[in-house]
Protein backbone atom coordinates (compact mmCIF):
# COMPACT_ATOMS: atom_id res chain seq x y z
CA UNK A 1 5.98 -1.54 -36.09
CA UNK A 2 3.28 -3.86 -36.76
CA UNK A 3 -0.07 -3.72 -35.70
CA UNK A 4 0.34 -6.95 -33.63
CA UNK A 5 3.24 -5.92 -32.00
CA UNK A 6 1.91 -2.79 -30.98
CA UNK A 7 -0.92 -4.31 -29.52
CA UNK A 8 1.25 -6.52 -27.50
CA UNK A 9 2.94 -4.08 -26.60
CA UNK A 10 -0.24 -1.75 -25.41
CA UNK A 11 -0.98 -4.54 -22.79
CA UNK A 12 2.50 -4.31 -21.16
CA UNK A 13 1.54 -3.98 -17.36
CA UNK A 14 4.63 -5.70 -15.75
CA UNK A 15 2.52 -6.25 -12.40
CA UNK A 16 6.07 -7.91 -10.47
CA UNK A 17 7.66 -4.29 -10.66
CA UNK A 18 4.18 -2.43 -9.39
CA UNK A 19 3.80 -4.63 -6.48
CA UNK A 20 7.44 -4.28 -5.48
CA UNK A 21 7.35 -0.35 -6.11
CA UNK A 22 4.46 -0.15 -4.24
CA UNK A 23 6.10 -2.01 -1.29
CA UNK A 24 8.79 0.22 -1.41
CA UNK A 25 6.39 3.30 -1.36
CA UNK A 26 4.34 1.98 1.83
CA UNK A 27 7.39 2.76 3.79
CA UNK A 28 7.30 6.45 2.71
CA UNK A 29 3.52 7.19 3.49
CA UNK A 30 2.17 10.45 3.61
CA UNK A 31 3.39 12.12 6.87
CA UNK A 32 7.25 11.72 5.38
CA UNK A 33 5.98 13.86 2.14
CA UNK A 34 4.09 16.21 4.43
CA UNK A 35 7.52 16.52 6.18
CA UNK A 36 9.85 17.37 2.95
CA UNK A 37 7.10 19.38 1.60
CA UNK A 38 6.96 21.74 4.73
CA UNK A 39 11.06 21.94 5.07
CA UNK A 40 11.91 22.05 1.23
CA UNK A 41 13.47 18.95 1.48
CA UNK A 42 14.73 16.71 -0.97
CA UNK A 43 13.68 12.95 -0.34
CA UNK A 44 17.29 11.08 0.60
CA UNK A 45 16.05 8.09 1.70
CA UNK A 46 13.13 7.61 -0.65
CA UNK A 47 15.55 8.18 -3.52
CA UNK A 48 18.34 5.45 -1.50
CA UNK A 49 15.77 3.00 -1.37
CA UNK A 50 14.55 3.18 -5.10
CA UNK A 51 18.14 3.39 -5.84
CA UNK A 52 19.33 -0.08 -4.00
CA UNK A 53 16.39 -1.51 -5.55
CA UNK A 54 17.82 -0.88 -9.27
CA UNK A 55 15.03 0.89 -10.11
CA UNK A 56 16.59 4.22 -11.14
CA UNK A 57 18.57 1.94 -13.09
CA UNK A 58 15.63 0.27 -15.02
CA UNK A 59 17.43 1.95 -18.28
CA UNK A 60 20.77 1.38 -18.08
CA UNK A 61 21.58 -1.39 -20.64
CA UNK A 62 22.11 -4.61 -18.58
CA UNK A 63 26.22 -4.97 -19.59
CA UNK A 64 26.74 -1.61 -17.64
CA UNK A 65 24.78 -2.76 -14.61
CA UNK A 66 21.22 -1.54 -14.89
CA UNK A 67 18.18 -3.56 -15.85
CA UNK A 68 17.88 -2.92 -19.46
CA UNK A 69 14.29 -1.98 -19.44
CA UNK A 70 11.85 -0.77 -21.50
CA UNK A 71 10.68 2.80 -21.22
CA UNK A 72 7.19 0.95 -20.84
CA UNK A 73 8.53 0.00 -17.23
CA UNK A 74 9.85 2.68 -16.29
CA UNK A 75 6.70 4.29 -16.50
CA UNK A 76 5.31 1.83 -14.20
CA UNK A 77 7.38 2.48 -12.08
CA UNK A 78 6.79 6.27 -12.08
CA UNK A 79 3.26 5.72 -12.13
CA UNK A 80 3.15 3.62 -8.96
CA UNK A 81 5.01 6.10 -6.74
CA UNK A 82 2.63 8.42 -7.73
CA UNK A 83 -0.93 6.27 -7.55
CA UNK A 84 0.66 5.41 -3.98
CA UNK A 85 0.84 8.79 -2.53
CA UNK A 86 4.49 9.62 -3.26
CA UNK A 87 6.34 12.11 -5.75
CA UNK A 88 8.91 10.68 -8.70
CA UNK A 89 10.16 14.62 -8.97
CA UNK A 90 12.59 13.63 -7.02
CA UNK A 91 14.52 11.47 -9.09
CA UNK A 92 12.94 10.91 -12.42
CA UNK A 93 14.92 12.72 -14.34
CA UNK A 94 17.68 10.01 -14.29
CA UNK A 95 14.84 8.00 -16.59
CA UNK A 96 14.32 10.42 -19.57
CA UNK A 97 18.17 12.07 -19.79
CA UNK A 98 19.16 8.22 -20.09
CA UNK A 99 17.42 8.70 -23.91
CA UNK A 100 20.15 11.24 -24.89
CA UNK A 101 23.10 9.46 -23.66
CA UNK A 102 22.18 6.17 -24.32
CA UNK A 103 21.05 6.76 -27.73
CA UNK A 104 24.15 9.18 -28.90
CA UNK A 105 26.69 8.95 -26.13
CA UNK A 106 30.22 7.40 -26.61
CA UNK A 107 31.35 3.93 -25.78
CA UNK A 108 33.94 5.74 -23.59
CA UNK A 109 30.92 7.77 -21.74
CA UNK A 110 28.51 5.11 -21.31
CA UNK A 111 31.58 2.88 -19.58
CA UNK A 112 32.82 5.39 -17.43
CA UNK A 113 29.44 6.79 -16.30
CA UNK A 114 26.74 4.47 -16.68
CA UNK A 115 28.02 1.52 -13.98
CA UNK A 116 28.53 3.84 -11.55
CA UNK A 117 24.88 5.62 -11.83
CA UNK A 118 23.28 2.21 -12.24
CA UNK A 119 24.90 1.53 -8.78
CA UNK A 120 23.64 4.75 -7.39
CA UNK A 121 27.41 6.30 -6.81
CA UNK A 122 26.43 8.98 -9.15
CA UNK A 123 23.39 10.77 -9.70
CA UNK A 124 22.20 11.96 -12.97
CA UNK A 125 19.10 14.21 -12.44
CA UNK A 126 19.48 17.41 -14.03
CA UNK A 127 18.88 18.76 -17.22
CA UNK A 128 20.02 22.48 -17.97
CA UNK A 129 18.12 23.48 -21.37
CA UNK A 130 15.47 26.12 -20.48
CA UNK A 131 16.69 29.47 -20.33
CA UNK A 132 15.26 33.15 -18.34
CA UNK A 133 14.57 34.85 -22.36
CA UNK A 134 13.45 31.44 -24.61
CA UNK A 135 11.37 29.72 -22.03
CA UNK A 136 9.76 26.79 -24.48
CA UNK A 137 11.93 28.18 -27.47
CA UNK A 138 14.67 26.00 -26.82
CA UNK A 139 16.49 26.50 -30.51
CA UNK A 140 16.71 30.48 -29.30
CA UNK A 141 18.52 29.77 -26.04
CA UNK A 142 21.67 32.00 -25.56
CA UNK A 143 23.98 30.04 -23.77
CA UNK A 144 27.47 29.56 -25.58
CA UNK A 145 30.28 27.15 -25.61
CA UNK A 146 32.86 27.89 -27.40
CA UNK A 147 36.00 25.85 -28.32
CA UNK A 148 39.07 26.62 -26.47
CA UNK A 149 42.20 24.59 -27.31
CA UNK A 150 41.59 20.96 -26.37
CA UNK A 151 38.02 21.84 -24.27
CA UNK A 152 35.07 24.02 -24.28
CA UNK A 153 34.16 27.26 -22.73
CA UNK A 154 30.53 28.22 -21.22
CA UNK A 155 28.94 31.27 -20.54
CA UNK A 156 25.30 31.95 -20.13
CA UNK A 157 22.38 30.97 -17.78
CA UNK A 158 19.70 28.56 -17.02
CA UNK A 159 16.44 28.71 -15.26
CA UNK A 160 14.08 26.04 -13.82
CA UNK A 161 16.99 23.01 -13.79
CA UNK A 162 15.14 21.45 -10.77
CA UNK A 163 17.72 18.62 -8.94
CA UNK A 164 20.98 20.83 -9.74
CA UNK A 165 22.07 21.13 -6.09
CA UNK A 166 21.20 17.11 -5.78
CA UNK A 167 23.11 15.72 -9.01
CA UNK A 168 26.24 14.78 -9.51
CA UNK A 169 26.40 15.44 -13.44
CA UNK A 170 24.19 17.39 -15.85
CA UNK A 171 23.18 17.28 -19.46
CA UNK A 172 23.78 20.98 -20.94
CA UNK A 173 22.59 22.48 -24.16
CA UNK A 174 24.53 25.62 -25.21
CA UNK A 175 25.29 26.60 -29.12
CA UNK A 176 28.27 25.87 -30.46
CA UNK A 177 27.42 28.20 -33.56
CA UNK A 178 25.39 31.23 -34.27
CA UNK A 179 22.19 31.06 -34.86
CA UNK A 180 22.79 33.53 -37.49
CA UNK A 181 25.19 31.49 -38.83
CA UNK A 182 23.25 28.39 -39.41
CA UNK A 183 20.33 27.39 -41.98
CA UNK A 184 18.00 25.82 -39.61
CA UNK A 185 16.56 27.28 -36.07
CA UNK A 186 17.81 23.76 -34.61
CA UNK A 187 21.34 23.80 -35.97
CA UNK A 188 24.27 24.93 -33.62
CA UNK A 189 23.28 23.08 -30.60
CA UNK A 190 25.70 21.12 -29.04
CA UNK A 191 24.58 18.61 -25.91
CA UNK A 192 27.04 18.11 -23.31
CA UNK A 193 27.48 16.11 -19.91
CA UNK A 194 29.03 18.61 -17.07
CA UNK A 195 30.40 16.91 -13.87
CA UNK A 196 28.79 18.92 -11.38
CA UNK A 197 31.45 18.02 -8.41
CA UNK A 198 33.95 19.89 -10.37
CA UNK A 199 32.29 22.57 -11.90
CA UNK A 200 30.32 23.78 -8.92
CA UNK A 201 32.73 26.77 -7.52
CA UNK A 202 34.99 26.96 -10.73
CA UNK A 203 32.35 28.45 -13.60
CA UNK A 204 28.88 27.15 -11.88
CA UNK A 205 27.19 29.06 -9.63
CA UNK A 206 23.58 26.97 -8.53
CA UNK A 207 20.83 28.79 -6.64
CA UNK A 208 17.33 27.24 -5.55
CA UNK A 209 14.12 28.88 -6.48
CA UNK A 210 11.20 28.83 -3.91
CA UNK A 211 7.91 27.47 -5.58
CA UNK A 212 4.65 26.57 -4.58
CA UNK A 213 5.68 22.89 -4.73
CA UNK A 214 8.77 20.93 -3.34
CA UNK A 215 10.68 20.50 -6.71
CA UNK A 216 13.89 21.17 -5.81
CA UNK A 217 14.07 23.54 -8.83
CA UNK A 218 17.08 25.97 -9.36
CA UNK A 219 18.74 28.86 -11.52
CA UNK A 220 22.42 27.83 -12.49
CA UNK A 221 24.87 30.46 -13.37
CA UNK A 222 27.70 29.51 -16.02
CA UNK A 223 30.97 32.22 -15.89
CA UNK A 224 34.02 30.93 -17.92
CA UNK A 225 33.26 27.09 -17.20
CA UNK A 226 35.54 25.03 -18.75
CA UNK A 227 34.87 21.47 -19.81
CA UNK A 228 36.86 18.70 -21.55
CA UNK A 229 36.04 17.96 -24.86
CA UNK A 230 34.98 14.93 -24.38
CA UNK A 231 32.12 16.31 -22.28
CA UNK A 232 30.29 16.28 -25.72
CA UNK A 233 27.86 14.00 -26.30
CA UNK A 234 26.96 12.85 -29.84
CA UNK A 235 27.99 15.42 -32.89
CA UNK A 236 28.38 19.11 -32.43
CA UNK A 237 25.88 21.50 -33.41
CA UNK A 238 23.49 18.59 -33.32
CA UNK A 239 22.19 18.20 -30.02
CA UNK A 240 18.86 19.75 -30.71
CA UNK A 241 18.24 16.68 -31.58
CA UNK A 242 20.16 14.41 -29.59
CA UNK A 243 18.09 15.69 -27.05
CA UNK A 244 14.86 15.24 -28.57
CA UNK A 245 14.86 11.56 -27.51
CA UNK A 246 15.53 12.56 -23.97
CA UNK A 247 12.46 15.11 -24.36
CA UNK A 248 10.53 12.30 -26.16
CA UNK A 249 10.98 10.10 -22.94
CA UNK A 250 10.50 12.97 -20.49
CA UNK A 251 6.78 13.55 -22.14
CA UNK A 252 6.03 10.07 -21.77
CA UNK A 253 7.07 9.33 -17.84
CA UNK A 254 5.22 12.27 -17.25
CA UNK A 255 2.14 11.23 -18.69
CA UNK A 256 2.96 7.76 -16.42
CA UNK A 257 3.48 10.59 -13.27
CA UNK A 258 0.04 12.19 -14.32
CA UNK A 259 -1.70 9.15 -14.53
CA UNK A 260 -0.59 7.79 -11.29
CA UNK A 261 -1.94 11.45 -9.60
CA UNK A 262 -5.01 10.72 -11.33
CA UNK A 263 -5.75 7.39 -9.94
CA UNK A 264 -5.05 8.03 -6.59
CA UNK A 265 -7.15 11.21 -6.74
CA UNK A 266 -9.98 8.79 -8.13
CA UNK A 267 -9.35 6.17 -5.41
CA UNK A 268 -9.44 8.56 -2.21
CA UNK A 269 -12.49 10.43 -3.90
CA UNK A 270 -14.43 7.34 -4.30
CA UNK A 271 -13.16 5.54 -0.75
CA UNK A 272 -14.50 8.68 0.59
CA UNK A 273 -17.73 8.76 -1.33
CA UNK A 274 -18.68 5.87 0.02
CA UNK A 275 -17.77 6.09 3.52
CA UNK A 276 -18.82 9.84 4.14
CA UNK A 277 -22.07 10.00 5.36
CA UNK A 278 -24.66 13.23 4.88
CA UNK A 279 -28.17 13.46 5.36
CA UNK A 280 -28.42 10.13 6.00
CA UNK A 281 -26.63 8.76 2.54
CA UNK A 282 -23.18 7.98 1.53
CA UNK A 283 -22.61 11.20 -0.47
CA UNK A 284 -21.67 9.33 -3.68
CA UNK A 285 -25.27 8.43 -4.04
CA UNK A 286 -25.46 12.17 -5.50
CA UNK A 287 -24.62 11.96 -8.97
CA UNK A 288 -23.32 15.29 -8.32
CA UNK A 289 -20.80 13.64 -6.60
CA UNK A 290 -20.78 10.54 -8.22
CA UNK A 291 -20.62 11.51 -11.93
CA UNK A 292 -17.39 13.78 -12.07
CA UNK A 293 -15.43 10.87 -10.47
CA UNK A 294 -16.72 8.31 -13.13
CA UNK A 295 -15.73 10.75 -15.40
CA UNK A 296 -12.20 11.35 -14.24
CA UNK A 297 -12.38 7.53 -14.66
CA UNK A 298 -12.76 7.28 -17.94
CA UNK A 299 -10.51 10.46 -18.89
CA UNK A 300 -7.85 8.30 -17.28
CA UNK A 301 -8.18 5.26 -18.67
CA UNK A 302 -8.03 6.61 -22.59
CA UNK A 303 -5.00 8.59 -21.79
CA UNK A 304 -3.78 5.89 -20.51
CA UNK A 305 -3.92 4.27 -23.78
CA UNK A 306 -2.03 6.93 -25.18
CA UNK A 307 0.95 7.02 -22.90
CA UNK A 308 0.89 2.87 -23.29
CA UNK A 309 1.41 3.71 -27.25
CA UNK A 310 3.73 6.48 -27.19
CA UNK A 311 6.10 4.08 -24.94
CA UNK A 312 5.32 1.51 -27.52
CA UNK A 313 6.41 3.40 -30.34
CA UNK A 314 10.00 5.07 -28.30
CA UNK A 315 10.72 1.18 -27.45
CA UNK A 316 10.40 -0.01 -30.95
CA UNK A 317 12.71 3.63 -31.93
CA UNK A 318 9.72 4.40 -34.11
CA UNK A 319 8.83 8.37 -34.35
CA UNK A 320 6.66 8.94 -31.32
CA UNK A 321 6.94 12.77 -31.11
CA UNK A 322 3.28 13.51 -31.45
CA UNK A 323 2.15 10.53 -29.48
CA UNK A 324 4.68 11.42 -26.52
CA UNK A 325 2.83 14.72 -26.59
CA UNK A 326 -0.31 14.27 -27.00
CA UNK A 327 -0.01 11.50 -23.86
CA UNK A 328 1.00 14.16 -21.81
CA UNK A 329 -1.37 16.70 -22.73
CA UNK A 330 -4.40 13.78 -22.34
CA UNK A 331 -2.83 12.29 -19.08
CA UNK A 332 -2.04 16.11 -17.55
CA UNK A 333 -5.66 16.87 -17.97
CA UNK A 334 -7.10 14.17 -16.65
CA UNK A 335 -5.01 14.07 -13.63
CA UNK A 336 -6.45 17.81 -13.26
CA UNK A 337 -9.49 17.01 -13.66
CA UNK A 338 -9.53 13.99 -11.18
CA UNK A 339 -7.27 16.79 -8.27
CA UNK A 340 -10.37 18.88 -9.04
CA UNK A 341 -13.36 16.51 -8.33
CA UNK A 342 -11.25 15.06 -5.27
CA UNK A 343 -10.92 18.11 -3.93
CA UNK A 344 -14.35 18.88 -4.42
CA UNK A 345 -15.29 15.87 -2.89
CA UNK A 346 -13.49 16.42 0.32
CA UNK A 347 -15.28 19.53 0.13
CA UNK A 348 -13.22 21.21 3.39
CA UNK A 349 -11.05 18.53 4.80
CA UNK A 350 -9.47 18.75 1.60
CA UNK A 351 -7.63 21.60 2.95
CA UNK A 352 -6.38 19.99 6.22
CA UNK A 353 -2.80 19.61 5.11
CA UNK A 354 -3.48 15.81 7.14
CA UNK A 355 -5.21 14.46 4.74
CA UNK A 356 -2.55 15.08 1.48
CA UNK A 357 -5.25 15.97 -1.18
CA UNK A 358 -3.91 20.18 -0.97
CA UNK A 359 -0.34 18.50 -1.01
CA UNK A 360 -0.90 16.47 -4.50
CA UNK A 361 -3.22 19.13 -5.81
CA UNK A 362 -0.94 21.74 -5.75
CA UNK A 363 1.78 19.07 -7.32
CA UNK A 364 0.04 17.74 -10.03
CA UNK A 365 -0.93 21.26 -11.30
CA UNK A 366 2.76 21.30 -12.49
CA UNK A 367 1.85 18.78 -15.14
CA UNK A 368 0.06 21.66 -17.19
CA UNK A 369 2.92 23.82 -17.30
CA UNK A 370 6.00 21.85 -17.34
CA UNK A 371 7.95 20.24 -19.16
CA UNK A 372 5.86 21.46 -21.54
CA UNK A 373 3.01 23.54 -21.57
CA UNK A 374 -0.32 22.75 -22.40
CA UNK A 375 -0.53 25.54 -25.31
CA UNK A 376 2.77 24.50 -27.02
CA UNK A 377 1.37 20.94 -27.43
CA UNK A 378 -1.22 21.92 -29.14
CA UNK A 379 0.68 24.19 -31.86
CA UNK A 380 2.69 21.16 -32.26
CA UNK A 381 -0.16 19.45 -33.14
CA UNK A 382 -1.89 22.25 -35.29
CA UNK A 383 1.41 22.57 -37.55
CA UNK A 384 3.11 19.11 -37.35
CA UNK A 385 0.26 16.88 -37.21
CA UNK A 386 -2.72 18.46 -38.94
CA UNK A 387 -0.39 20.99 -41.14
CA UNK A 388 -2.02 24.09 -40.43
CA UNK A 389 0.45 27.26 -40.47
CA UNK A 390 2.92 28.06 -37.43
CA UNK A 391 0.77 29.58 -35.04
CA UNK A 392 3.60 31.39 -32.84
């Protein structure tokens, strides 16, 4: 990718799909999030109206009915919900898992899936790779498919597959092979797309998980499910990584998700800096006030330029793996860090569930932990990047 191109591609705002996106999101405002966050709800008509838009289809490949958009824009669009008060949780994990099929998915897949999730008949928001014993050690995890005449298999378990009870299909990783059996940690992964409506009941047991946060998050049991195999996706005992571009992706919209959390923590900090009056000043004439919110303002703005090149690089199919991660890890701290000096600056209203700041600051917290956590990033880094030894 050349140096031009990049740069061209850095500036990428499309400001037609934020000002639609953010039309969209005025007619969700915060007392329907305050609602769904107190009943554990999962947003229906937010997730309608983004669908009838086509913007849950901004991936999908224009001959199967979606808009055939860059990941740039999708992150836009992520990052608008967000900066407008909302929560992409919801539904943006029919974005990122778009990577793995698109990328290594059959002709016969993409054409009997793809129109009918670009049209919003079928959802596509789970992803079932994180397992109870391997947490972030996904070439470790235990679940097994194995081949059975003219299908697969499954047995085994996975944790913290938020949107299971709300999709229609899911993208699985179980191994295929032993890990004993194989040369490489990676090797003996196979990736595979489960219909949900027919596995629910007949091998799939799904149960939600109560969190601090409305994410919709659940455990899903696998007993003896049987799947076609044409289910596969890509080449067995390769979908460590098949999946890696759908992880790739995931790191990046998150970063957008972070970003917009961080500048509408900036913008209700500094509306209310100026307008809060105490001892007879505006209360961001304290630089005590003042200064952490510039700050968070410039934290945002150079992670920013991270995320922009990470989505640069996935667009162009150039390797982006450190770039997708390190735009997380920038944007996830900034948005923090901006949660933090809101907060602060609401000093107790913040707490008056009225006012959304507790709502978003609990939210955005998630950023730190999941889908990666902060700590793993950085031993990426340390080993892959700067090629110090394996730290874990």
């Amino acid at each position: 990718m050349s140096a031009s191109t990049l740069s061209m591609d850095l500036g990428r705002d499309f400001p037609e799909i934020r000002d639609a996106v953010a039309r969209i999101c005025t007619g969700f405002p915060g007392e329907y999030w305050r609602r769904l966050d107190e009943a554990r709800a999962y947003p229906e008509e937010f997730v309608a109206a983004l669908s009838g838009a086509g913007y849950l289809a901004a991936l999908i490949p224009q001959e199967y009915g979606g808009a055939g958009l860059p990941l740039r824009a999708a992150a836009v669009i992520l990052e608008t919900i967000h900066a407008s008060g909302g929560n992409a949780g919801a539904c943006h994990a029919q974005m990122y898992v778009m990577g793995t099929l698109l990328r290594h998915g059959s002709d016969e897949q993409k054409e009997r899936y793809l129109p009918a999730i670009a049209a919003g008949k079928l959802r596509l928001q789970a992803f079932g790779v994180t397992e109870p014993s391997t947490g972030s050690d996904t070439t470790q995890i235990k679940t097994r498919a194995e081949r059975d005449g003219d299908g697969y298999v499954v047995h085994g378990q996975k944790i913290w597959t938020s949107r299971a009870l709300q999709s229609d299909l899911m993208l699985l990783l179980a191994r295929t092979e032993p890990a004993s059996a194989t040369a490489r940690r990676a090797e003996g992964l196979s990736v595979f797309l489960v219909d949900l409506r027919q596995a629910v009941g007949n091998g799939i047991e799904i149960r939600p998980i109560d969190t601090m946060i409305n994410h919709n998050t659940t455990e899903v049991f696998i007993d003896g499910l049987r799947i076609p195999a044409d289910a596969l996706i890509g080449q067995e005992g390769q979908g460590f990584r098949h999946i890696l571009d759908g992880m790739n992706a995931e790191r990046i919209l998150i970063a957008a998700e972070a970003l917009g959390d961080a500048r509408y923590f900036i913008d209700r900090a500094t509306r209310y800096a100026r307008d809060r009056q105490v001892f007879g000043q505006p209360i961001g004439a304290n630089q005590g006030v003042q200064f952490p919110i510039a700050r968070c303002h410039a934290e945002t703005e150079a992670a920013d330029l991270m995320a922009r090149k990470a989505s640069a690089l996935f667009d162009a199919q150039e390797p982006c793996g450190a770039e997708a991660n390190m735009a997380k890890l920038l944007a996830s701290e900034a948005c923090w860090h901006a949660a933090e000096s809101c907060f602060q600056t609401f000093g107790g209203f913040a707490f008056a569930r009225e006012y959304d700041i507790e709502r978003k600051w609990r939210e955005c917290r998630l950023f730190q932990t999941a889908p990666i956590s902060t700590n793993m990033i950085l031993a990426y880094l340390g080993q892959h990047v700067l090629g110090m030894p394996r730290s874990y």
